[in-house]
PDB file of N, CA and C in Angstrom:
ATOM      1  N   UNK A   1      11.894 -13.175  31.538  1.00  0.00           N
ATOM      2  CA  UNK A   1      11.349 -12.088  30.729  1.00  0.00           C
ATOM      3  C   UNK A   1      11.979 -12.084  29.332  1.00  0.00           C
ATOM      4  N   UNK A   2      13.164 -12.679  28.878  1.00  0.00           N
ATOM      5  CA  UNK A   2      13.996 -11.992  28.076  1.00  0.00           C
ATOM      6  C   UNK A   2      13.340 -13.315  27.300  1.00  0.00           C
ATOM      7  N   UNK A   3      13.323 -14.920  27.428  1.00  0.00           N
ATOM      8  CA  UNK A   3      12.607 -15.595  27.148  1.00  0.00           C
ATOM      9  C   UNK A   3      11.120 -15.293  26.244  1.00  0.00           C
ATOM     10  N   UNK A   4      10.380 -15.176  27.200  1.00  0.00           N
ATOM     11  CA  UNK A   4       9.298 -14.347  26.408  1.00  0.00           C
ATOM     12  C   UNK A   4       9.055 -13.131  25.580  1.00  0.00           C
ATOM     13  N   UNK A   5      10.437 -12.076  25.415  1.00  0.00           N
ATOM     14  CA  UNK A   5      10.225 -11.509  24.628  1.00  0.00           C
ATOM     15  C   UNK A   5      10.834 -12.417  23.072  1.00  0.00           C
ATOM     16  N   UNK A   6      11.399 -13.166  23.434  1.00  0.00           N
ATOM     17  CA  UNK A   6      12.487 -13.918  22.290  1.00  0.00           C
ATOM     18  C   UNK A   6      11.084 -14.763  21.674  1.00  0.00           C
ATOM     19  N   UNK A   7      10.468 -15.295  22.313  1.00  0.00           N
ATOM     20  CA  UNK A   7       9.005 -16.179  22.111  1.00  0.00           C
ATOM     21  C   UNK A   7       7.582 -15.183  20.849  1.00  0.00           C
ATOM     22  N   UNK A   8       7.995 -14.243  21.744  1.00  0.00           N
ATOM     23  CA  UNK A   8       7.289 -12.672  20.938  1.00  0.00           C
ATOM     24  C   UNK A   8       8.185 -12.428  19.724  1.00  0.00           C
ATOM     25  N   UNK A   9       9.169 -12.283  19.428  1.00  0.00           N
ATOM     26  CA  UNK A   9       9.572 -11.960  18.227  1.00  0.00           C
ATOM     27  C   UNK A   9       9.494 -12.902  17.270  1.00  0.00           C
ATOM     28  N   UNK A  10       9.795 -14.047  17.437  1.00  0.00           N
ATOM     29  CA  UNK A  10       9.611 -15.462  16.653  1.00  0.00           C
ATOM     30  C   UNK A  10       8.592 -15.488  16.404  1.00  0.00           C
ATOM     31  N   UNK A  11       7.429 -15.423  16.918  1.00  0.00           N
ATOM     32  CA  UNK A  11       6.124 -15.504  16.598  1.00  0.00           C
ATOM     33  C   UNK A  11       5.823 -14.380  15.230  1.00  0.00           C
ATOM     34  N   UNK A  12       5.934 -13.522  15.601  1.00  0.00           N
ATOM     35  CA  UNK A  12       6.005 -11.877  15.209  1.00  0.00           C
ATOM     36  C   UNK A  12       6.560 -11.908  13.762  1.00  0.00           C
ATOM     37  N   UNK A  13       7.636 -12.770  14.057  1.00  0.00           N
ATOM     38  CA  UNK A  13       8.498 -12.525  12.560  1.00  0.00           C
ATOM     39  C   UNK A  13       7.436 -13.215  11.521  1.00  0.00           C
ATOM     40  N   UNK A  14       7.108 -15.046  11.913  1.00  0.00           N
ATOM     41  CA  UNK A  14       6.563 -16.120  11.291  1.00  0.00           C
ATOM     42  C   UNK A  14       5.428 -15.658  10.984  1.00  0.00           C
ATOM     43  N   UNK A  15       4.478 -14.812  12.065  1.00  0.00           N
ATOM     44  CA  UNK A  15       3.020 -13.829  11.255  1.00  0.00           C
ATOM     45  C   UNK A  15       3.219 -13.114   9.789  1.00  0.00           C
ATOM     46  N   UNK A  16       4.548 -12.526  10.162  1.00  0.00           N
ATOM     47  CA  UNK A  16       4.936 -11.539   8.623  1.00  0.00           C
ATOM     48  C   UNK A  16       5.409 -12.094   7.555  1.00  0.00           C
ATOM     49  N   UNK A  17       6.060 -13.181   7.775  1.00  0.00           N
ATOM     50  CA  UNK A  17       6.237 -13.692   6.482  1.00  0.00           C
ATOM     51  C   UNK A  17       5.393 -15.295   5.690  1.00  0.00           C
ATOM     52  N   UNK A  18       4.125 -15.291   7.015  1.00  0.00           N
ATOM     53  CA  UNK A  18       2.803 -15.679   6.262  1.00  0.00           C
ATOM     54  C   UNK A  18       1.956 -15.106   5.755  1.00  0.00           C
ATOM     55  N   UNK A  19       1.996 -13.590   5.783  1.00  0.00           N
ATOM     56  CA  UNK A  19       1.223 -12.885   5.485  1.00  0.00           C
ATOM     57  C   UNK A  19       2.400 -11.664   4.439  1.00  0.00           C
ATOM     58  N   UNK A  20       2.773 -11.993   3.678  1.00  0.00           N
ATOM     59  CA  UNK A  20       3.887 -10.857   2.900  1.00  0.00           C
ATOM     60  C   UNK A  20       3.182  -9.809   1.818  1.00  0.00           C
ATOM     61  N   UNK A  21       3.641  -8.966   2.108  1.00  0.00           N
ATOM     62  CA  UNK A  21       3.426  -7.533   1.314  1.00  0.00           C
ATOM     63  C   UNK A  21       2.964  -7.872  -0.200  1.00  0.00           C
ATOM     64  N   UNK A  22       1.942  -7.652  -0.915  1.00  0.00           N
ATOM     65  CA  UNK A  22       1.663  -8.276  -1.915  1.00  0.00           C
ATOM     66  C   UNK A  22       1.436  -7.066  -2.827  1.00  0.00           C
ATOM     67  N   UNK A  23       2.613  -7.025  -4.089  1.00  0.00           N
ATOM     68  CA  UNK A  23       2.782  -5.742  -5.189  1.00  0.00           C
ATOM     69  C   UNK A  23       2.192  -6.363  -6.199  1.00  0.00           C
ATOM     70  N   UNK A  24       1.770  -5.130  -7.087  1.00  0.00           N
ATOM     71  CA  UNK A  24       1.119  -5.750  -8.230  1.00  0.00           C
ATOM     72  C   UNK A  24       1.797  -4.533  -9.451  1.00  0.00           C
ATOM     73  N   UNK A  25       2.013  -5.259 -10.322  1.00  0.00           N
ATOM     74  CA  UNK A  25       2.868  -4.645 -11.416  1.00  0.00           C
ATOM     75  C   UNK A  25       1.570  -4.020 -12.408  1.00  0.00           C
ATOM     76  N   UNK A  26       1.335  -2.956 -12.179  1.00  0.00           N
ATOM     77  CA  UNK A  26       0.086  -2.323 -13.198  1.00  0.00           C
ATOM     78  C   UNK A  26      -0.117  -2.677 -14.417  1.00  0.00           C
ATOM     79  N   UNK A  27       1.031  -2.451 -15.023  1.00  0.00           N
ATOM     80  CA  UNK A  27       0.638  -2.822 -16.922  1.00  0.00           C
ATOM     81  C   UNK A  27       0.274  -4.320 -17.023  1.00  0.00           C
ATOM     82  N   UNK A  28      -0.104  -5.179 -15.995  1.00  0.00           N
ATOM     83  CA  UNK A  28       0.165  -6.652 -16.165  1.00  0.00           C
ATOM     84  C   UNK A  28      -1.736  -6.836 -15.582  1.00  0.00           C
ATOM     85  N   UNK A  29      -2.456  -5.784 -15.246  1.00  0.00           N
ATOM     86  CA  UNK A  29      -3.788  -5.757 -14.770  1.00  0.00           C
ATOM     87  C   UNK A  29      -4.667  -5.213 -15.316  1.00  0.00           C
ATOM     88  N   UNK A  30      -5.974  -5.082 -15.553  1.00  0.00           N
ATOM     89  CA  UNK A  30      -6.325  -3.953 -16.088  1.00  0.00           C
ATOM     90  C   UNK A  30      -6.907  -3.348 -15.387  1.00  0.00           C
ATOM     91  N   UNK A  31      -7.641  -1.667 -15.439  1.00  0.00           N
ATOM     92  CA  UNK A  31      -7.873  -0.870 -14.377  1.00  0.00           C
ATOM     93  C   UNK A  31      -8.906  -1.441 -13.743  1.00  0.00           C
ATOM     94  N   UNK A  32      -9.410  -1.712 -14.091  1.00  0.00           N
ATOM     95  CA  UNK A  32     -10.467  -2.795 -13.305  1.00  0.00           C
ATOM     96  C   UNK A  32     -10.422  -3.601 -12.242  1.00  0.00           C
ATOM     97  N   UNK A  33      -9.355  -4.308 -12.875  1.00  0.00           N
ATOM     98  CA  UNK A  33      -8.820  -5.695 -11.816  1.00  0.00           C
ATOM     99  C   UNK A  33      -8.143  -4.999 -10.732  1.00  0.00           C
ATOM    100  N   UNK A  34      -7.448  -3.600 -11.109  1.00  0.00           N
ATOM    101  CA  UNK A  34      -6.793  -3.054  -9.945  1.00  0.00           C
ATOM    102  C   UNK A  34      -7.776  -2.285  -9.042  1.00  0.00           C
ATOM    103  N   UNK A  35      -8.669  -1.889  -9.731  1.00  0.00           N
ATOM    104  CA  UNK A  35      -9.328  -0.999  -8.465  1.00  0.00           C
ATOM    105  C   UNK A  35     -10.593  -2.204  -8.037  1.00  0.00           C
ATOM    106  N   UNK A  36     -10.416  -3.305  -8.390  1.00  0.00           N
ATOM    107  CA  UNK A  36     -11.299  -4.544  -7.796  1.00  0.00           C
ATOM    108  C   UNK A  36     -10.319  -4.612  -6.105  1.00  0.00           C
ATOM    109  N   UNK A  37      -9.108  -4.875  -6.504  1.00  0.00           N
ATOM    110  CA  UNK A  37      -8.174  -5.471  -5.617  1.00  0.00           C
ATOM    111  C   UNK A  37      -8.240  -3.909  -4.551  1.00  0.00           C
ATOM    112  N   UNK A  38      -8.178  -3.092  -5.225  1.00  0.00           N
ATOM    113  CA  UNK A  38      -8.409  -1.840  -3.852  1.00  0.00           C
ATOM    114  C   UNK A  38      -9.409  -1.785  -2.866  1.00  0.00           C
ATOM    115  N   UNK A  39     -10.649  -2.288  -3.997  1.00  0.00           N
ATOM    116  CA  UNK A  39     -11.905  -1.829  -3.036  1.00  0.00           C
ATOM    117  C   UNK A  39     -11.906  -3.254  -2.032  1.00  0.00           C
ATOM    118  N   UNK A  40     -11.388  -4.506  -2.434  1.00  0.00           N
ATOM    119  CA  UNK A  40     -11.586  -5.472  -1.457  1.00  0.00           C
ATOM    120  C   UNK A  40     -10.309  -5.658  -0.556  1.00  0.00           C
ATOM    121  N   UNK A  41      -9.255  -4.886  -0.430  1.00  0.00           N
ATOM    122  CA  UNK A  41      -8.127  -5.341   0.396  1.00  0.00           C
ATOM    123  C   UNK A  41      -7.964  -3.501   1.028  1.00  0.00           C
ATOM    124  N   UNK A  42      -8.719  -2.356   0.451  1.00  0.00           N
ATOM    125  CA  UNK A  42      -8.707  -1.278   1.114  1.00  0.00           C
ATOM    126  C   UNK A  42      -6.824  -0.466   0.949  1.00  0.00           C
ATOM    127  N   UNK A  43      -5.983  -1.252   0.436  1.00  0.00           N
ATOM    128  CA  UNK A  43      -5.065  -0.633  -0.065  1.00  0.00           C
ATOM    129  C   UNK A  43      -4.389  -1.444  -1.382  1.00  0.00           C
ATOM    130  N   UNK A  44      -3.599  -1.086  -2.077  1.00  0.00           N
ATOM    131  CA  UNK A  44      -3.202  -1.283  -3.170  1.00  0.00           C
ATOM    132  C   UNK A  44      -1.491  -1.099  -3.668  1.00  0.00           C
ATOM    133  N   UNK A  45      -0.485  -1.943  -3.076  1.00  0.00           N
ATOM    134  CA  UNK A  45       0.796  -1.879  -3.370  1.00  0.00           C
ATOM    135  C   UNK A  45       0.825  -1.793  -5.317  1.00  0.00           C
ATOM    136  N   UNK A  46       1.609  -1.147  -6.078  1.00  0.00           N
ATOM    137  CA  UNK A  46       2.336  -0.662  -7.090  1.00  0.00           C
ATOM    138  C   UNK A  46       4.074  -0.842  -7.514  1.00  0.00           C
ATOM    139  N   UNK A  47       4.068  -1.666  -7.588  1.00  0.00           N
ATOM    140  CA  UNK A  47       5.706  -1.805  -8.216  1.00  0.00           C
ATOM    141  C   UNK A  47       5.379  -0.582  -9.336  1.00  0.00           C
ATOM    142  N   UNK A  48       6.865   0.039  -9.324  1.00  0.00           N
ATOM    143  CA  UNK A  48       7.431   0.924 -10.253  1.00  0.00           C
ATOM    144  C   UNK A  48       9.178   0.450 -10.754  1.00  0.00           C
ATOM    145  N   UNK A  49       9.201   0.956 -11.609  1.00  0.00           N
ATOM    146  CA  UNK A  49      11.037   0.650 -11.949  1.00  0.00           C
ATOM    147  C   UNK A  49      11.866   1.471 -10.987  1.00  0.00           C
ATOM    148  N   UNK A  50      11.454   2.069 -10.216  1.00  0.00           N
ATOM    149  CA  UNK A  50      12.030   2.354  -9.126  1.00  0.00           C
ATOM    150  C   UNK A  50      11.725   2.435  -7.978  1.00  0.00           C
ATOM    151  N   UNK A  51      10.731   1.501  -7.645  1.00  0.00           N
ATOM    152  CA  UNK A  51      10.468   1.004  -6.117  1.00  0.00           C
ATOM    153  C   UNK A  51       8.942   0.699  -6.294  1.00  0.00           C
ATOM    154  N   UNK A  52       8.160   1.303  -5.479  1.00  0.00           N
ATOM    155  CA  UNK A  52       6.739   0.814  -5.692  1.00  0.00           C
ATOM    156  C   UNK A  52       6.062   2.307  -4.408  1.00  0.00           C
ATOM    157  N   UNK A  53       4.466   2.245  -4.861  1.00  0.00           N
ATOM    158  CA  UNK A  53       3.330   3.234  -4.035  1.00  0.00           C
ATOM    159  C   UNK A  53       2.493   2.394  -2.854  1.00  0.00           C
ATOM    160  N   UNK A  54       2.503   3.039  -2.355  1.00  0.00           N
ATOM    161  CA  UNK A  54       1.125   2.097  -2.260  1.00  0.00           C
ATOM    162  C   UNK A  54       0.191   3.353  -2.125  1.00  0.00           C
ATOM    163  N   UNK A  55      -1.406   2.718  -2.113  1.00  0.00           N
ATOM    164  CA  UNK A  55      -2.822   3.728  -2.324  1.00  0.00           C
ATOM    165  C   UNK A  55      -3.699   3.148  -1.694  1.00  0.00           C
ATOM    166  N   UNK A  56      -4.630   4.133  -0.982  1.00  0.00           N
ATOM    167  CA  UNK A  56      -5.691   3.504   0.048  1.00  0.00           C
ATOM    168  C   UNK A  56      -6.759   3.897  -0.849  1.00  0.00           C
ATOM    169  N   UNK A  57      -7.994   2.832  -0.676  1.00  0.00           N
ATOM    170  CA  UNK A  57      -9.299   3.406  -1.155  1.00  0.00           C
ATOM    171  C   UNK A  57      -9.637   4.366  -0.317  1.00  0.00           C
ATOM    172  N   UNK A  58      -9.686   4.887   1.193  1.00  0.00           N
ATOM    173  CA  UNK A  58     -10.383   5.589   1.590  1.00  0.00           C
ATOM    174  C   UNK A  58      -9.083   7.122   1.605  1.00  0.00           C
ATOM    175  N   UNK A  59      -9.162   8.124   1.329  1.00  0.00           N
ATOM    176  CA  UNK A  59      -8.199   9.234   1.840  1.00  0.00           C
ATOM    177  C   UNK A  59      -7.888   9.378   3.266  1.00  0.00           C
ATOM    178  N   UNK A  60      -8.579   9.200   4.033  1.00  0.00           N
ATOM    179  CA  UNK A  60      -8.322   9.301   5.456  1.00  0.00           C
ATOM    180  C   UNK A  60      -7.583   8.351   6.362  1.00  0.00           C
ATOM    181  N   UNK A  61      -6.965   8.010   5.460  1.00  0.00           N
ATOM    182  CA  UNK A  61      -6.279   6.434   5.923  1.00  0.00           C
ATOM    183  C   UNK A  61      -4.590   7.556   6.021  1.00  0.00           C
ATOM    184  N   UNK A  62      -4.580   9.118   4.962  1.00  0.00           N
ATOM    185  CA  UNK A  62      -3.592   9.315   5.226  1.00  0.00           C
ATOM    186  C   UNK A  62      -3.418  10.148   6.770  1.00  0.00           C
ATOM    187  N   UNK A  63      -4.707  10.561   6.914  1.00  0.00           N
ATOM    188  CA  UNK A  63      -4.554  11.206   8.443  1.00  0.00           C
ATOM    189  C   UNK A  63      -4.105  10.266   9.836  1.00  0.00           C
ATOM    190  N   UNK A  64      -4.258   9.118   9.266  1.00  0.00           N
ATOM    191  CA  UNK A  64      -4.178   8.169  10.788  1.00  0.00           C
ATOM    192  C   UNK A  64      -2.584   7.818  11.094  1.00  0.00           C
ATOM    193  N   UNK A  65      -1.334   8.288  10.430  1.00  0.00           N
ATOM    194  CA  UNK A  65      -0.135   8.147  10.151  1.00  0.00           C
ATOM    195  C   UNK A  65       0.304   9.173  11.596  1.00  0.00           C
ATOM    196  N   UNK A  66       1.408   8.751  12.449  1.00  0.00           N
ATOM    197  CA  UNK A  66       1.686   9.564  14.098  1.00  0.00           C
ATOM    198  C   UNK A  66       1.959  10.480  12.922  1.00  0.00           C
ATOM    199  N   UNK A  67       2.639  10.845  11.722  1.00  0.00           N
ATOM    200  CA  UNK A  67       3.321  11.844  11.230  1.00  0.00           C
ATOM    201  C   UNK A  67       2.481  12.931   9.966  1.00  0.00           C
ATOM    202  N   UNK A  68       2.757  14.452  10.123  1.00  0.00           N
ATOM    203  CA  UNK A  68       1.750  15.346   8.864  1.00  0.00           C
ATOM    204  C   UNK A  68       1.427  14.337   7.651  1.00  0.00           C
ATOM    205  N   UNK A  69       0.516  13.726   7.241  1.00  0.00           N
ATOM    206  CA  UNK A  69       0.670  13.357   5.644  1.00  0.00           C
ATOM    207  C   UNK A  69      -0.656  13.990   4.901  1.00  0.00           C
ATOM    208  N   UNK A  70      -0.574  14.386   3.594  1.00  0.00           N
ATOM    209  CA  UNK A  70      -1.971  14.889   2.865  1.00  0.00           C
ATOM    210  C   UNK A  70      -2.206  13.770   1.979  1.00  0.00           C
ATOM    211  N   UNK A  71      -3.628  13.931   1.485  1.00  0.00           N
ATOM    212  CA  UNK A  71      -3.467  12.716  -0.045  1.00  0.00           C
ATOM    213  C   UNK A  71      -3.705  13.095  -0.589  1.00  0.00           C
ATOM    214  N   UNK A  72      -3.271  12.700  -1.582  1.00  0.00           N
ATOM    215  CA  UNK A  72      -3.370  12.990  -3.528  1.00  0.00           C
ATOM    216  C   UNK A  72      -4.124  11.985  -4.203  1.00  0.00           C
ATOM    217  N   UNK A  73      -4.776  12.208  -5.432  1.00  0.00           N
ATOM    218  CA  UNK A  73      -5.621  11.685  -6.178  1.00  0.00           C
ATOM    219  C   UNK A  73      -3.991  10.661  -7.107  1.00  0.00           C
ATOM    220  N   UNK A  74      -4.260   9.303  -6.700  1.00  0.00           N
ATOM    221  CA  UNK A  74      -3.349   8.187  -7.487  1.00  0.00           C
ATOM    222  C   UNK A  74      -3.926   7.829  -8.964  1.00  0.00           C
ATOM    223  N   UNK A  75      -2.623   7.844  -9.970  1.00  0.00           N
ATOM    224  CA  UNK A  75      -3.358   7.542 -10.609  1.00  0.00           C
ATOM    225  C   UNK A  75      -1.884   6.158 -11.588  1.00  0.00           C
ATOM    226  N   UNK A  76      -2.076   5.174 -12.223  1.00  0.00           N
ATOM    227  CA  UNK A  76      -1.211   4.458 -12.788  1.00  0.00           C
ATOM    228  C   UNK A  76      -1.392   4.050 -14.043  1.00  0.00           C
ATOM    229  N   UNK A  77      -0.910   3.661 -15.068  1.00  0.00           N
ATOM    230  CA  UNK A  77      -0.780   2.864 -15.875  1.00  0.00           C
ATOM    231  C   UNK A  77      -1.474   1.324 -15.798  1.00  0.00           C
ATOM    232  N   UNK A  78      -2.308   0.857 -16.605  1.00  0.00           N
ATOM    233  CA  UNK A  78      -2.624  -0.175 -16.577  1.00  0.00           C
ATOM    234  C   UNK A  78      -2.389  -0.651 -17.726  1.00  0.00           C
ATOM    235  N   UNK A  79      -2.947  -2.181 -17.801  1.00  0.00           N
ATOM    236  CA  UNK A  79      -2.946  -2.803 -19.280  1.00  0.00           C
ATOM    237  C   UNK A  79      -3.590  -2.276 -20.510  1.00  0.00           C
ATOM    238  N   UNK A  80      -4.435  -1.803 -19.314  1.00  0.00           N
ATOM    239  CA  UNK A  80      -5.492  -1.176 -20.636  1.00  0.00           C
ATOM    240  C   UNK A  80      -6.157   0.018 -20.591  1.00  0.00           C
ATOM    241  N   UNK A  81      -5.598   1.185 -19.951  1.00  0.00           N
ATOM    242  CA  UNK A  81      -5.618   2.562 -19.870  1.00  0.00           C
ATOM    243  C   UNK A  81      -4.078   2.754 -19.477  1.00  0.00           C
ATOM    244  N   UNK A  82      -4.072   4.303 -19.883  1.00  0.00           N
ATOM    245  CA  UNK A  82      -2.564   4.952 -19.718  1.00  0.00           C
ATOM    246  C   UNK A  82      -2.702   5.297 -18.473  1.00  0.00           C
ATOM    247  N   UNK A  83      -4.113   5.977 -17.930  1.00  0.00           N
ATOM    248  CA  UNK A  83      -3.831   6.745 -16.258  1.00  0.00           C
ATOM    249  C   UNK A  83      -5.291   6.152 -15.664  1.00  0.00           C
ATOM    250  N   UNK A  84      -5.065   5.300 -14.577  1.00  0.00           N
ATOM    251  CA  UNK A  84      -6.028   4.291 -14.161  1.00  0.00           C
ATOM    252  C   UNK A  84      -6.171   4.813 -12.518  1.00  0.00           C
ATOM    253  N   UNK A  85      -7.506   5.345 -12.271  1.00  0.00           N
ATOM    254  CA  UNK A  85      -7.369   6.115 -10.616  1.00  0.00           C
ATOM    255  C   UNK A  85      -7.218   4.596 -10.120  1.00  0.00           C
ATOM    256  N   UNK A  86      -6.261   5.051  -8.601  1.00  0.00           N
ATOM    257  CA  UNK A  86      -6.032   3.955  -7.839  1.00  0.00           C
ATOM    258  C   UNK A  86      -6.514   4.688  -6.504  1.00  0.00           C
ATOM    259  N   UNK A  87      -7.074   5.495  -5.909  1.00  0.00           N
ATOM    260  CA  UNK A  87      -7.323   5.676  -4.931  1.00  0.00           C
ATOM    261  C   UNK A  87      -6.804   6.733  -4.692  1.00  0.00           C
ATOM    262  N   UNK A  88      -5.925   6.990  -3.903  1.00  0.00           N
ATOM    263  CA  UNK A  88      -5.265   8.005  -2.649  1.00  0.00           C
ATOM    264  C   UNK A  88      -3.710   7.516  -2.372  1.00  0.00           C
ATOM    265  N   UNK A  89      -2.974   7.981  -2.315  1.00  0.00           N
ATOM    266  CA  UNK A  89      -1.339   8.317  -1.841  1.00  0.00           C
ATOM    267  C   UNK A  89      -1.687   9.153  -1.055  1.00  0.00           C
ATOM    268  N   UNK A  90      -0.466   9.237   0.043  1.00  0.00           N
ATOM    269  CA  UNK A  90      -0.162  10.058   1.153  1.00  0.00           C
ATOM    270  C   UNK A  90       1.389  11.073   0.667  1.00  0.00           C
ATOM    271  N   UNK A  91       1.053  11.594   0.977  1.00  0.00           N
ATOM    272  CA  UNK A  91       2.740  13.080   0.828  1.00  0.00           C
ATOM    273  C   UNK A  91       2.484  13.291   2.151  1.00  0.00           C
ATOM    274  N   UNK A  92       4.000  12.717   3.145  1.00  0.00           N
ATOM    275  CA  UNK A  92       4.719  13.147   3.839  1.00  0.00           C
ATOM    276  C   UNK A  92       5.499  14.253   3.916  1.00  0.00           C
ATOM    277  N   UNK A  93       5.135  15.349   4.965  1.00  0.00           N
ATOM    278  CA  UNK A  93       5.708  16.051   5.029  1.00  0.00           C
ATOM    279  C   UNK A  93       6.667  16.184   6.444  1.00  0.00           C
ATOM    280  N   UNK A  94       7.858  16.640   6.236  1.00  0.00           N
ATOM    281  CA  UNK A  94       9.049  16.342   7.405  1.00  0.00           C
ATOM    282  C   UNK A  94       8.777  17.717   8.069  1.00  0.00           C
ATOM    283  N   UNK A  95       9.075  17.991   9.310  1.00  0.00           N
ATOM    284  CA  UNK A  95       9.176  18.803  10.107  1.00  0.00           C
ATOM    285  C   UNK A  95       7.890  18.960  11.153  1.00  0.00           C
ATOM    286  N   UNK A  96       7.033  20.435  11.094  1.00  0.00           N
ATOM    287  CA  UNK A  96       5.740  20.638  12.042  1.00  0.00           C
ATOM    288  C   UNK A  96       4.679  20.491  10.944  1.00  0.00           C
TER     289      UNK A  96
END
């Protein structure tokens, strides 16, 4: 058993880092190209100078989370607008 779970994680790991988290630095796109990349991949990672967002095209993507989340109207910086809608963010809320 312990075998096959060791077989399962190896596998598991090598899926994730063929497939890696893919950020996109806004001012380097224009709003266009970013909400191209939303509507065909359905979410949208954001580097920031202090970490990064991510944003779903659909809002209801924040209800499907085990935990409370609401969404907010996203909006970023692009190359070529100052505030470029990106979809939807989720706000987590801690407790009931």
């Amino acid at each position: 058993m312990t075998k096959i779970i060791a077989i399962f994680l190896i596998l598991a790991s090598a899926s994730a880092m063929a497939n890696p988290l893919k950020r996109y630095d806004s001012s380097q796109y224009t709003c266009s190209q970013l909400q191209d990349i939303l509507q065909q991949d359905g979410e949208i990672n954001i580097v920031h100078t202090i970490g990064y967002g991510t944003y779903y095209a659909d809002a209801n993507k924040c209800y499907t989370f085990p935990y409370r989340a609401e969404p907010f109207n996203a909006y970023e910086p692009s190359r070529d607008r100052s505030s470029c809608f990106l979809g939807y963010g989720c706000h987590f809320y801690s407790g009931q």
